[in-house]
C-alpha atoms as a PDB file:
ATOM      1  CA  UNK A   1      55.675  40.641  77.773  1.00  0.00           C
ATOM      2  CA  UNK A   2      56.168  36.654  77.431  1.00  0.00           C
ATOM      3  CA  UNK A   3      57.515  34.998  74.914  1.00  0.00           C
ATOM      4  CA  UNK A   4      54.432  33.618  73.467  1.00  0.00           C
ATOM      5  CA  UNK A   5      52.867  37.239  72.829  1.00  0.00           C
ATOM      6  CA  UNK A   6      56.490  38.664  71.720  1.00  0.00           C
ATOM      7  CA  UNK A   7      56.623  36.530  69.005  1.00  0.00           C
ATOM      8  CA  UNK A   8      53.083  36.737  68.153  1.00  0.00           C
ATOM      9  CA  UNK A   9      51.965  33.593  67.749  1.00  0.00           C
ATOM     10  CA  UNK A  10      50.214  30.282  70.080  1.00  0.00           C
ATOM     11  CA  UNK A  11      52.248  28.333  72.252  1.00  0.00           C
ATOM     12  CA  UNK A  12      52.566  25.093  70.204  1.00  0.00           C
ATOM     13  CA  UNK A  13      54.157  27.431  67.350  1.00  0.00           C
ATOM     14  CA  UNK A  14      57.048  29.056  69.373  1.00  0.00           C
ATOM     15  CA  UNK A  15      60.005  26.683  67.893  1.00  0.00           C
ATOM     16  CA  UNK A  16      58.636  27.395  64.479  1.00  0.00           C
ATOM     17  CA  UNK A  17      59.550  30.788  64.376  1.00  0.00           C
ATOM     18  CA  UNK A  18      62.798  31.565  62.320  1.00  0.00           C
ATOM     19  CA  UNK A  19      65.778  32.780  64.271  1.00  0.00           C
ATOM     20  CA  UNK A  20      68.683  34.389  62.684  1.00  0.00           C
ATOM     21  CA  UNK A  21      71.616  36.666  63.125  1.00  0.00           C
ATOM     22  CA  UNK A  22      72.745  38.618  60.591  1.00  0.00           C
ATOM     23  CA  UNK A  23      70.444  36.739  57.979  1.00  0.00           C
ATOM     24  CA  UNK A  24      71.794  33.264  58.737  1.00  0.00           C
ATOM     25  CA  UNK A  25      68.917  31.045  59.907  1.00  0.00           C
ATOM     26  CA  UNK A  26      69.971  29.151  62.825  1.00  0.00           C
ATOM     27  CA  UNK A  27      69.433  25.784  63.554  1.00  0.00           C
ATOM     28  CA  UNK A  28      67.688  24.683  66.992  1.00  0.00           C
ATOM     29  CA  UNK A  29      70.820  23.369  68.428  1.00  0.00           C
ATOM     30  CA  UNK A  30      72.246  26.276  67.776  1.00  0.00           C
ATOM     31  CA  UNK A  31      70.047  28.238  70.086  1.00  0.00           C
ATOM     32  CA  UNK A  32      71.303  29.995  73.190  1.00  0.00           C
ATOM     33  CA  UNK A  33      68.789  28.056  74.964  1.00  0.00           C
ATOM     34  CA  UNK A  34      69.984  24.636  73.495  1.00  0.00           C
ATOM     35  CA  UNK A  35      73.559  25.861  74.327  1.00  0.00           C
ATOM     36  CA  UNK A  36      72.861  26.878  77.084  1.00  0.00           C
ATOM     37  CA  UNK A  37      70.958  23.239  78.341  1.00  0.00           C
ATOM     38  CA  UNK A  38      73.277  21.099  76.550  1.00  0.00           C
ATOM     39  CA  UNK A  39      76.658  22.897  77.154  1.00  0.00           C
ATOM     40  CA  UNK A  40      75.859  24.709  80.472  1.00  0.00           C
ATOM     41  CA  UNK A  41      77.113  27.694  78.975  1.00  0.00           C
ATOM     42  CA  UNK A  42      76.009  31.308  79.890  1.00  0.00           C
ATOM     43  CA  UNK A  43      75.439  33.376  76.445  1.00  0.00           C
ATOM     44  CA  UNK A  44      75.616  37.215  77.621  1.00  0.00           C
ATOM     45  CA  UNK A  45      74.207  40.266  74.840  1.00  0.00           C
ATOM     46  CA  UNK A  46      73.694  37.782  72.229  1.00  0.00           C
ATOM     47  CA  UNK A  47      71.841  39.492  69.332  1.00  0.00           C
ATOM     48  CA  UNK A  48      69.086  37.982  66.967  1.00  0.00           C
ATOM     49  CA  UNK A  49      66.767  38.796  64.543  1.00  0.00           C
ATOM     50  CA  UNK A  50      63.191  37.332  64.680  1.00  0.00           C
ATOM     51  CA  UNK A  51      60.499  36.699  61.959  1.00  0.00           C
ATOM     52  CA  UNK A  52      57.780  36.981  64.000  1.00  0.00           C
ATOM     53  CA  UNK A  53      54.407  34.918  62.464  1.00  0.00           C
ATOM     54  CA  UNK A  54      52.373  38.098  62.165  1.00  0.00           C
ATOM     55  CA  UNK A  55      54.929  38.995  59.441  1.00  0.00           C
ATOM     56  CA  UNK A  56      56.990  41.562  61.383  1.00  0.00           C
ATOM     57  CA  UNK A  57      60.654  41.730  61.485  1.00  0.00           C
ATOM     58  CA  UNK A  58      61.704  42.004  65.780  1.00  0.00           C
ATOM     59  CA  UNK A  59      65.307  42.035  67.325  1.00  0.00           C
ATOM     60  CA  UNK A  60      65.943  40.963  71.031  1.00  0.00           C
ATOM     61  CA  UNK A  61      69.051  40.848  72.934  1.00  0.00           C
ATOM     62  CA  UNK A  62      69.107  37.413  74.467  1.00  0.00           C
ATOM     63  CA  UNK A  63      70.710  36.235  77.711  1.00  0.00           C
ATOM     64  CA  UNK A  64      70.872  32.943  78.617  1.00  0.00           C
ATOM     65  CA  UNK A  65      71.713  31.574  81.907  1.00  0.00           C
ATOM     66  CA  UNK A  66      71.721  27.677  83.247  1.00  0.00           C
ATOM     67  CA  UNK A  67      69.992  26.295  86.405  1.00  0.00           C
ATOM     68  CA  UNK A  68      72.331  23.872  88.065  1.00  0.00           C
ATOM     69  CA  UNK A  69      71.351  21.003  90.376  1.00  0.00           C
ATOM     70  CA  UNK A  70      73.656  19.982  93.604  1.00  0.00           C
ATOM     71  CA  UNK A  71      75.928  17.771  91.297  1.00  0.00           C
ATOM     72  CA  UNK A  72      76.685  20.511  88.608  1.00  0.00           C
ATOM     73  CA  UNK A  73      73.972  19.080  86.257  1.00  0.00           C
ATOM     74  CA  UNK A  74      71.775  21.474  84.102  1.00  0.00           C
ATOM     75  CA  UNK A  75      68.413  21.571  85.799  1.00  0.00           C
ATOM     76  CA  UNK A  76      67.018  24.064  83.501  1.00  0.00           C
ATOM     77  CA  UNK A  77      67.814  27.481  82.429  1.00  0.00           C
ATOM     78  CA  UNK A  78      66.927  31.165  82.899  1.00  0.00           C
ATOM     79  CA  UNK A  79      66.509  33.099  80.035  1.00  0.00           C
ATOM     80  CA  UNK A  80      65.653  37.094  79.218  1.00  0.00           C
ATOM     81  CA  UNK A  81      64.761  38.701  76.015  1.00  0.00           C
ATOM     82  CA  UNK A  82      64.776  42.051  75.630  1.00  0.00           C
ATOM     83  CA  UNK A  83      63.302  43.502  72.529  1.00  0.00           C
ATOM     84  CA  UNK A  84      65.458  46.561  71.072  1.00  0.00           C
ATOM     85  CA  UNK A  85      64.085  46.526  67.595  1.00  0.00           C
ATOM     86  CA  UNK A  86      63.107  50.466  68.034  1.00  0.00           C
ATOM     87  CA  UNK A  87      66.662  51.378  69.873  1.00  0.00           C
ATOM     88  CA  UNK A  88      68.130  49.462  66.391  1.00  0.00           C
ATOM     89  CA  UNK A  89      66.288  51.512  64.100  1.00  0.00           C
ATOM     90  CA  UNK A  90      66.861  54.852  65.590  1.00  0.00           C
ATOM     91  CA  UNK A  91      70.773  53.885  65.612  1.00  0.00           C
ATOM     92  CA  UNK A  92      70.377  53.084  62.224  1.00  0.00           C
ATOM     93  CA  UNK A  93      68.635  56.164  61.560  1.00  0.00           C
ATOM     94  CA  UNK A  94      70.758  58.191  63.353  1.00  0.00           C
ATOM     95  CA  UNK A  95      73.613  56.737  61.362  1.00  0.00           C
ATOM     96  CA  UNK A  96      72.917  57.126  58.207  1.00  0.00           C
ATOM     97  CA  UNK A  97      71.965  61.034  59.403  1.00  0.00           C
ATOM     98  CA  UNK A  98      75.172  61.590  60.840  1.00  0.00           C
ATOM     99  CA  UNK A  99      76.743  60.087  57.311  1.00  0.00           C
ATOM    100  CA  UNK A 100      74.777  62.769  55.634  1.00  0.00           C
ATOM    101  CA  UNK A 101      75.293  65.684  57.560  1.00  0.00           C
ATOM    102  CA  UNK A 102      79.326  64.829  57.786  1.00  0.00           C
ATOM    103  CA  UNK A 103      79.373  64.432  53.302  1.00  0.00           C
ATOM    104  CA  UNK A 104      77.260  67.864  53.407  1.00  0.00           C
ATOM    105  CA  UNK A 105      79.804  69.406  55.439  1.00  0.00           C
ATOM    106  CA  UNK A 106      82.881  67.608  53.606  1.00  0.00           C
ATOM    107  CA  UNK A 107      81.491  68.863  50.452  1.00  0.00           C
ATOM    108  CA  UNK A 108      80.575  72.768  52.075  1.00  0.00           C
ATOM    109  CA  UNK A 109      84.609  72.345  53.318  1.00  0.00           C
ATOM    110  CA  UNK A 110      85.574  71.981  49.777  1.00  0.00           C
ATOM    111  CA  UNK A 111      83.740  74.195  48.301  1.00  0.00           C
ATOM    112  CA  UNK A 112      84.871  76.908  50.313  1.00  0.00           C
ATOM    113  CA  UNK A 113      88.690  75.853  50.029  1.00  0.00           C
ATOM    114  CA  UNK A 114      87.967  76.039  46.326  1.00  0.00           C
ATOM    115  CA  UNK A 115      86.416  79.240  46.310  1.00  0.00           C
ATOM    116  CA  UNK A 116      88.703  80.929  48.643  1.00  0.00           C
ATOM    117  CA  UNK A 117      91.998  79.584  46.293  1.00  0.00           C
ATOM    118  CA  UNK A 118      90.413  80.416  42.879  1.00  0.00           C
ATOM    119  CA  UNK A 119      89.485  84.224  45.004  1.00  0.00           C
ATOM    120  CA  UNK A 120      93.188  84.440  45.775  1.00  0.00           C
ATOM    121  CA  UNK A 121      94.519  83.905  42.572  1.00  0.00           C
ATOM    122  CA  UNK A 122      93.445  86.971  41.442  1.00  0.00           C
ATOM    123  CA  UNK A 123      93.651  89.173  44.347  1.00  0.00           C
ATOM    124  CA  UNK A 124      97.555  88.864  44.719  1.00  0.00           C
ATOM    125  CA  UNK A 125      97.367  89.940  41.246  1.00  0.00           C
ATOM    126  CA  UNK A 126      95.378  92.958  42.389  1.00  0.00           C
ATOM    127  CA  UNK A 127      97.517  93.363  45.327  1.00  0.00           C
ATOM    128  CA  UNK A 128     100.805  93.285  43.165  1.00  0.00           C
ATOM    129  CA  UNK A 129      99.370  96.162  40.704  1.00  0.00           C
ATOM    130  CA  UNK A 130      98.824  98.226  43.590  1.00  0.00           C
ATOM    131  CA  UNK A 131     102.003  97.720  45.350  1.00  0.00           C
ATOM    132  CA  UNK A 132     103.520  98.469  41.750  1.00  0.00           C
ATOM    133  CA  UNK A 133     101.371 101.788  41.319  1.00  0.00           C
ATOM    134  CA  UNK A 134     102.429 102.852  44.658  1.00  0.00           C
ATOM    135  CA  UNK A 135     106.364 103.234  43.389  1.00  0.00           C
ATOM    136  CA  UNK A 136     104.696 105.392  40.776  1.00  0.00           C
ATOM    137  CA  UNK A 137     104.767 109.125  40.797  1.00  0.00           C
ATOM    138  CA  UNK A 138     101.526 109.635  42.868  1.00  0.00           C
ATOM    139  CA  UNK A 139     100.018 112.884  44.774  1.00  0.00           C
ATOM    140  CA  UNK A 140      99.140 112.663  48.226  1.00  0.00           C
ATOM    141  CA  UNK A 141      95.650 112.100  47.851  1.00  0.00           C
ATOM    142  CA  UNK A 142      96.197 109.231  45.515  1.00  0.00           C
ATOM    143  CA  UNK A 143      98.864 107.519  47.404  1.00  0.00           C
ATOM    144  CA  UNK A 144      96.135 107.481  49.983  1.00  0.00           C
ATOM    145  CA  UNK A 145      93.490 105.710  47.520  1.00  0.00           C
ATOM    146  CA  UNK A 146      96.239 103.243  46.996  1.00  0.00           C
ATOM    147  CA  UNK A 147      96.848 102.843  50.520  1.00  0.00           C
ATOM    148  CA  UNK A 148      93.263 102.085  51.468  1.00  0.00           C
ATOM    149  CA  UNK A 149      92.934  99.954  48.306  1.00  0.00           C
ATOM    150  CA  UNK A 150      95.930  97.649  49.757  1.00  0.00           C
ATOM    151  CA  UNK A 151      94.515  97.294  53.307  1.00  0.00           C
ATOM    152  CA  UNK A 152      91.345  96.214  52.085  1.00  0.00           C
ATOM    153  CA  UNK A 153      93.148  93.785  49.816  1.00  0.00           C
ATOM    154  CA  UNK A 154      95.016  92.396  53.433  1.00  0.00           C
ATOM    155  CA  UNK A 155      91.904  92.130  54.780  1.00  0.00           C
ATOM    156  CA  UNK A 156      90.263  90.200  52.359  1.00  0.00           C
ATOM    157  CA  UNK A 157      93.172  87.986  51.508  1.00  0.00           C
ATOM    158  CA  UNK A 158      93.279  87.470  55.145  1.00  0.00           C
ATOM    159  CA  UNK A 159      89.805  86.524  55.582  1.00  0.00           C
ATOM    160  CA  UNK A 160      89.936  84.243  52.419  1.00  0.00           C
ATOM    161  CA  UNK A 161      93.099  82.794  54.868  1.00  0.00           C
ATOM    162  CA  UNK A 162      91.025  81.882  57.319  1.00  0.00           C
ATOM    163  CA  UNK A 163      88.454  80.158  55.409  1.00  0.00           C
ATOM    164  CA  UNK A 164      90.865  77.853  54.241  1.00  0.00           C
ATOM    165  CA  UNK A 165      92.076  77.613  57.782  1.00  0.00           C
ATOM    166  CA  UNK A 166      88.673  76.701  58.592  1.00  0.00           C
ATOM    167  CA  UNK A 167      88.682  73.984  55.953  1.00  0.00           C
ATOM    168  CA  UNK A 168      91.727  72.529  57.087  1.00  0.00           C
ATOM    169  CA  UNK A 169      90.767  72.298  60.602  1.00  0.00           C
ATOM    170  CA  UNK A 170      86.993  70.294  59.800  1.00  0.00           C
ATOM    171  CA  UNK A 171      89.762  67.986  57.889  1.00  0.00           C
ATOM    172  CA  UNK A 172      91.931  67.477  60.774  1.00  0.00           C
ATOM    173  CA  UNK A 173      94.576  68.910  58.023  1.00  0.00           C
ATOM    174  CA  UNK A 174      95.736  72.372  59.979  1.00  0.00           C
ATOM    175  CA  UNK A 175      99.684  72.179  60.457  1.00  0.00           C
ATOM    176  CA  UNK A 176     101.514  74.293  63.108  1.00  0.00           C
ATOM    177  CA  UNK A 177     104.824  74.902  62.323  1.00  0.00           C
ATOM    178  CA  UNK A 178     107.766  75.792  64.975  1.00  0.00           C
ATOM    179  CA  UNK A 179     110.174  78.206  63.559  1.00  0.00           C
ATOM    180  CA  UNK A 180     112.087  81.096  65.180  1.00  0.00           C
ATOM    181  CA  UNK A 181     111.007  84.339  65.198  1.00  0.00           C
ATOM    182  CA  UNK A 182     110.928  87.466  66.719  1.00  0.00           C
ATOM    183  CA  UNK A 183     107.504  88.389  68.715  1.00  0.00           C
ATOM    184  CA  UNK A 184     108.047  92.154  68.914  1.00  0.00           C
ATOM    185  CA  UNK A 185     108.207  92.539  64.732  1.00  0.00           C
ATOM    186  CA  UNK A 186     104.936  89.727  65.059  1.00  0.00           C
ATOM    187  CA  UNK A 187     103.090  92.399  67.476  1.00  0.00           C
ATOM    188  CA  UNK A 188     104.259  95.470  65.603  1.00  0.00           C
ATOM    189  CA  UNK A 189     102.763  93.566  62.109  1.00  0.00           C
ATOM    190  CA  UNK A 190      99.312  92.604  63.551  1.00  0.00           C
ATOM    191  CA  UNK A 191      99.327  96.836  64.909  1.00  0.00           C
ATOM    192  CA  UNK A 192     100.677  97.932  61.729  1.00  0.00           C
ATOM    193  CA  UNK A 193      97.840  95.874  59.536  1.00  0.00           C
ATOM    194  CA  UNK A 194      95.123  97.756  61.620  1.00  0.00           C
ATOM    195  CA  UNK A 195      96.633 101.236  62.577  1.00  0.00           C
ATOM    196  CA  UNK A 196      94.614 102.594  59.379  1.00  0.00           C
ATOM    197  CA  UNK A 197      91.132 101.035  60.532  1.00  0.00           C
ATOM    198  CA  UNK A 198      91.655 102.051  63.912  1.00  0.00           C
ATOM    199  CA  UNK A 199      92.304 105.715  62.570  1.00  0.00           C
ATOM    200  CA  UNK A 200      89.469 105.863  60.880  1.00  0.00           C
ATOM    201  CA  UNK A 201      87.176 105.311  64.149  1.00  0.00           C
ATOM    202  CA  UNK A 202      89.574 107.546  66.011  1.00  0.00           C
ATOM    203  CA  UNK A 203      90.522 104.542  68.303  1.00  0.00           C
ATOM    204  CA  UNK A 204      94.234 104.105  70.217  1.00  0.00           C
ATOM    205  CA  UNK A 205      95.340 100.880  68.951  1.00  0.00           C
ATOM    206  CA  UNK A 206      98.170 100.066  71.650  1.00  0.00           C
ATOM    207  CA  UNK A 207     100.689  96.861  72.845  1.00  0.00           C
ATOM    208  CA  UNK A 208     101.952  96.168  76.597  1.00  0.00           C
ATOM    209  CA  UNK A 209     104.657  93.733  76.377  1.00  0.00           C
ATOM    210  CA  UNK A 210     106.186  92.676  79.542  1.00  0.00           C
ATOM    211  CA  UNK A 211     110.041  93.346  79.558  1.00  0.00           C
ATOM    212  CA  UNK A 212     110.538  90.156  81.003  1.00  0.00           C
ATOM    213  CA  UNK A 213     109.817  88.514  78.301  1.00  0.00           C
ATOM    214  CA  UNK A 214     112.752  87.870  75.341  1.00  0.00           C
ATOM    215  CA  UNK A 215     112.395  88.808  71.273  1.00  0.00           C
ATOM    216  CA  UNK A 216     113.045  85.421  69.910  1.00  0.00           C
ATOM    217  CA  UNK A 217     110.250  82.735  70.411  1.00  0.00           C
ATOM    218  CA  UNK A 218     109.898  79.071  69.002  1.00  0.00           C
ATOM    219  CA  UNK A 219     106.586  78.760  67.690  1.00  0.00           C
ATOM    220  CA  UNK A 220     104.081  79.356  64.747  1.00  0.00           C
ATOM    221  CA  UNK A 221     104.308  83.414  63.964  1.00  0.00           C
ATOM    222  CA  UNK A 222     101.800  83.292  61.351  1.00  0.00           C
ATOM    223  CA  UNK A 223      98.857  81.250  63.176  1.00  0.00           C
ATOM    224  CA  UNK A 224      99.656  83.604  66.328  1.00  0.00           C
ATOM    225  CA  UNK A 225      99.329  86.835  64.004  1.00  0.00           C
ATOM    226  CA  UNK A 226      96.223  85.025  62.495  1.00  0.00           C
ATOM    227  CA  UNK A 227      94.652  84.580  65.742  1.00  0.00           C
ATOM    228  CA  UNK A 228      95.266  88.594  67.428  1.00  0.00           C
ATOM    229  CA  UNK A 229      94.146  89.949  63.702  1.00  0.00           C
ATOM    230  CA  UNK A 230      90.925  88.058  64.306  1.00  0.00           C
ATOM    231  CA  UNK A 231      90.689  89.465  67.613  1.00  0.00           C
ATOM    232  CA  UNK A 232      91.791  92.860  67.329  1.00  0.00           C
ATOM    233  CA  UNK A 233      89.555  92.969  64.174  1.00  0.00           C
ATOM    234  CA  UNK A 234      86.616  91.917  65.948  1.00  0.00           C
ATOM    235  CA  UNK A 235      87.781  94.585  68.969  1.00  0.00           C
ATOM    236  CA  UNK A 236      87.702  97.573  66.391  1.00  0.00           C
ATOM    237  CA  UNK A 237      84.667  95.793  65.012  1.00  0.00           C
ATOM    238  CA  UNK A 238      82.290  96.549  68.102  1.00  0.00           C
ATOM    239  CA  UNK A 239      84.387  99.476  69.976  1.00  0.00           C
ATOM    240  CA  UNK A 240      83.105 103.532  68.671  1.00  0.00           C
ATOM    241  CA  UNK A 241      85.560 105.304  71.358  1.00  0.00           C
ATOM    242  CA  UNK A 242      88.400 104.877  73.591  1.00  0.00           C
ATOM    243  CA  UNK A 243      91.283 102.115  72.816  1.00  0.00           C
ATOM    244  CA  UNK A 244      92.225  98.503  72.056  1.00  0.00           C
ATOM    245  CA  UNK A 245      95.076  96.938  73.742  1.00  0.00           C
ATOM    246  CA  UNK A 246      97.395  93.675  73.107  1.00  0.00           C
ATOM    247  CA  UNK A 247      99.185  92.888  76.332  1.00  0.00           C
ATOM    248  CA  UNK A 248     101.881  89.716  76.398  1.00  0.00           C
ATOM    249  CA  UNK A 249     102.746  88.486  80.202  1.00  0.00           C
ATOM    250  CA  UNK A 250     104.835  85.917  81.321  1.00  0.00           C
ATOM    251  CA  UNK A 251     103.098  83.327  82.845  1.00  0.00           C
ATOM    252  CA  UNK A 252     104.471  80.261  85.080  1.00  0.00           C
ATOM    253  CA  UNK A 253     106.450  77.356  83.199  1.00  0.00           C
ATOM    254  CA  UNK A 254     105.442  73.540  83.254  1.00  0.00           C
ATOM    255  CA  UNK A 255     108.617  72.470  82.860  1.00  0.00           C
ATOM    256  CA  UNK A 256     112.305  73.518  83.043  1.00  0.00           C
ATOM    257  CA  UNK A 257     112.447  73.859  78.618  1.00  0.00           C
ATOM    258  CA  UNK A 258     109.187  76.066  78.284  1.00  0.00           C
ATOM    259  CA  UNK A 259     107.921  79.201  78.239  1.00  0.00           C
ATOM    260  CA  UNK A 260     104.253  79.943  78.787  1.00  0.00           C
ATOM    261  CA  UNK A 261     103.257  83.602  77.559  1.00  0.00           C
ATOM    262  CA  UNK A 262      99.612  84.744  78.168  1.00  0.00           C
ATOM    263  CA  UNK A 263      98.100  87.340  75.065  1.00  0.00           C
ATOM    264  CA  UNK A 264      95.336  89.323  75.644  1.00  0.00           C
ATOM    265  CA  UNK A 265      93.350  91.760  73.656  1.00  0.00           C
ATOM    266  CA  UNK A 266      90.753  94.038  75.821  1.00  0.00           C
ATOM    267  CA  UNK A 267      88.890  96.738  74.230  1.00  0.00           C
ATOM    268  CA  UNK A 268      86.277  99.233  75.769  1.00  0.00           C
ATOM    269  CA  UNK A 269      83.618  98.224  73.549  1.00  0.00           C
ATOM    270  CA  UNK A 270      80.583  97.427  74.734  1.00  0.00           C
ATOM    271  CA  UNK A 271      81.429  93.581  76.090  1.00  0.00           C
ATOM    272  CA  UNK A 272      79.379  90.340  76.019  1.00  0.00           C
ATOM    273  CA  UNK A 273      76.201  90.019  78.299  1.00  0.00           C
ATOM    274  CA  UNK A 274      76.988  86.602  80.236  1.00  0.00           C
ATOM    275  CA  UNK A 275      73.980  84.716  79.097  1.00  0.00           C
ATOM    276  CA  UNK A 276      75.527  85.241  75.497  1.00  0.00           C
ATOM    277  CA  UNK A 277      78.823  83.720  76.608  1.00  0.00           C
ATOM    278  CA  UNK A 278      78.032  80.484  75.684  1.00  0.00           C
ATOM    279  CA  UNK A 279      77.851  81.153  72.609  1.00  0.00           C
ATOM    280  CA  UNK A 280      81.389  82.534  71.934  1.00  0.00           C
ATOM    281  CA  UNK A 281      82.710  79.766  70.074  1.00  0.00           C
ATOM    282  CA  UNK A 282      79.888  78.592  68.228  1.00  0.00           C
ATOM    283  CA  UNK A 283      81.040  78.370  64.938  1.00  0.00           C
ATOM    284  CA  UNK A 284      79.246  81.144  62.100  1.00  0.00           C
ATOM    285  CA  UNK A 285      77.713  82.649  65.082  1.00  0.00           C
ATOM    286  CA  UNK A 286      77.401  86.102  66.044  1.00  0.00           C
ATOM    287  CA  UNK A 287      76.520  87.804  69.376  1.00  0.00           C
ATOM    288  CA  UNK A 288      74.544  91.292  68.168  1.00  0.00           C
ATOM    289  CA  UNK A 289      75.526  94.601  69.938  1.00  0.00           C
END
């Protein structure tokens, strides 16, 4: 399309139109084109906004180029307008969606951190009752009601955990700490939180730690218990018979100060088809059985 027709109106009009970037009306000699004749000047990506005669508002990305004669004198001068008034408004548009969707899930972040603080409030009140009723004179049948009743609390609190986990990470907020501790008492806490769930589907709930590796570790205990819980809770989840296993192995060093350890947790469940694999870490997604 020519110039003429871009615009939308006759040839002897074209220098009427009002240019303007950014709302400032420019003056002719401030055109690229009058740069670009009078200056010999090559203006590259320059962006302006056009009020076309027919009343509609067009942007073009303008590049101007000079023609020069044998003596280095301006001749004349190319020039190219592209017109990306459409690519501008679906930026725009896409811009103020993205704005939106981010404050929805800002405000869907907070609300959850919100919920999941005021939930645990009261649950480690629960929690401490129950702990306190279990150094009570109890038969065996109700020490095992109070048993149950503090896994389940775990569980939750644990779950309420990782939803303010969750929050954290959307808000770029998640701290990993590096402390000492010792990974056999980390292994033996995540088996000892779901020995009582794996009991009650008759499953083996077993760890293979290789000998090679030593007790004390640098590193973040709790985030590596928080990630095998979800794990092994998702193994007992979607396994009716046979065993779930946590194996630790060595693995080769990147440098001469480190330690690389590989964790596992394999299950004889019934497994992810391979066209669902792709959606394993899709957030709030689940792969049915």
């Amino acid at each position: 399309m020519d110039g003429v027709h871009f615009i939308g109106i006759e040839e002897y009009g074209v220098f009427k139109a009002r240019f303007y970037p950014s709302g400032d009306e420019l003056k002719p000699s401030d055109w690229a084109l009058a740069k670009t004749i009078t200056e010999g000047v090559t203006i590259v990506d320059e962006m302006l906004e056009i009020d076309a005669f027919d009343g509609k508002r067009k942007i073009i990305l303008n590049y101007t180029s000079p023609i020069l004669g044998d003596e280095g004198i301006v001749q004349g001068a190319v020039v190219v307008n592209n017109e990306i008034t459409t690519l501008i408004d679906a930026q725009e548009s896409l811009r103020k969606a993205k704005y939106g969707a981010e404050a929805a899930n800002k405000a869907k972040s907070e609300f959850l951190a919100n919920m999941s603080h005021e939930i645990r409030t009261p649950l480690n009140g629960i929690m401490g009752m129950l702990q306190l009723m279990n150094t009570t004179t109890l038969n065996l049948e109700q020490k095992d009601f109070v048993g149950h009743a503090l896994q389940s609390s775990k569980r939750l609190l644990r779950l309420l955990t990782d939803i303010l986990d969750l929050s954290r990470v959307e808000a770029g907020k998640l701290d990993i700490s590096t402390e000492l501790f010792d990974l056999r008492d980390a292994m033996d806490g995540v088996v000892q939180l779901f020995t009582p769930l794996a009991r009650e589907k008759q499953l083996e709930l077993r760890t293979q730690i290789n000998t090679s590796i030593p007790d004390n570790m640098l590193g973040d205990q709790a985030r590596l218990q928080q990630v095998l819980s979800n794990l092994v809770g998702n193994a007992i989840k979607f396994t009716n018979m046979g065993h779930i296993e946590i194996a630790v192995h060595p693995m080769p060093p990147k440098g001469p100060k480190e330690y690389r350890i590989l964790f596992s947790v394999s299950d004889t469940g019934i497994g992810i088809a391979d066209d669902m694999l792709g959606k394993l870490f899709s957030p709030f997604t689940q792969v049915e059985g």
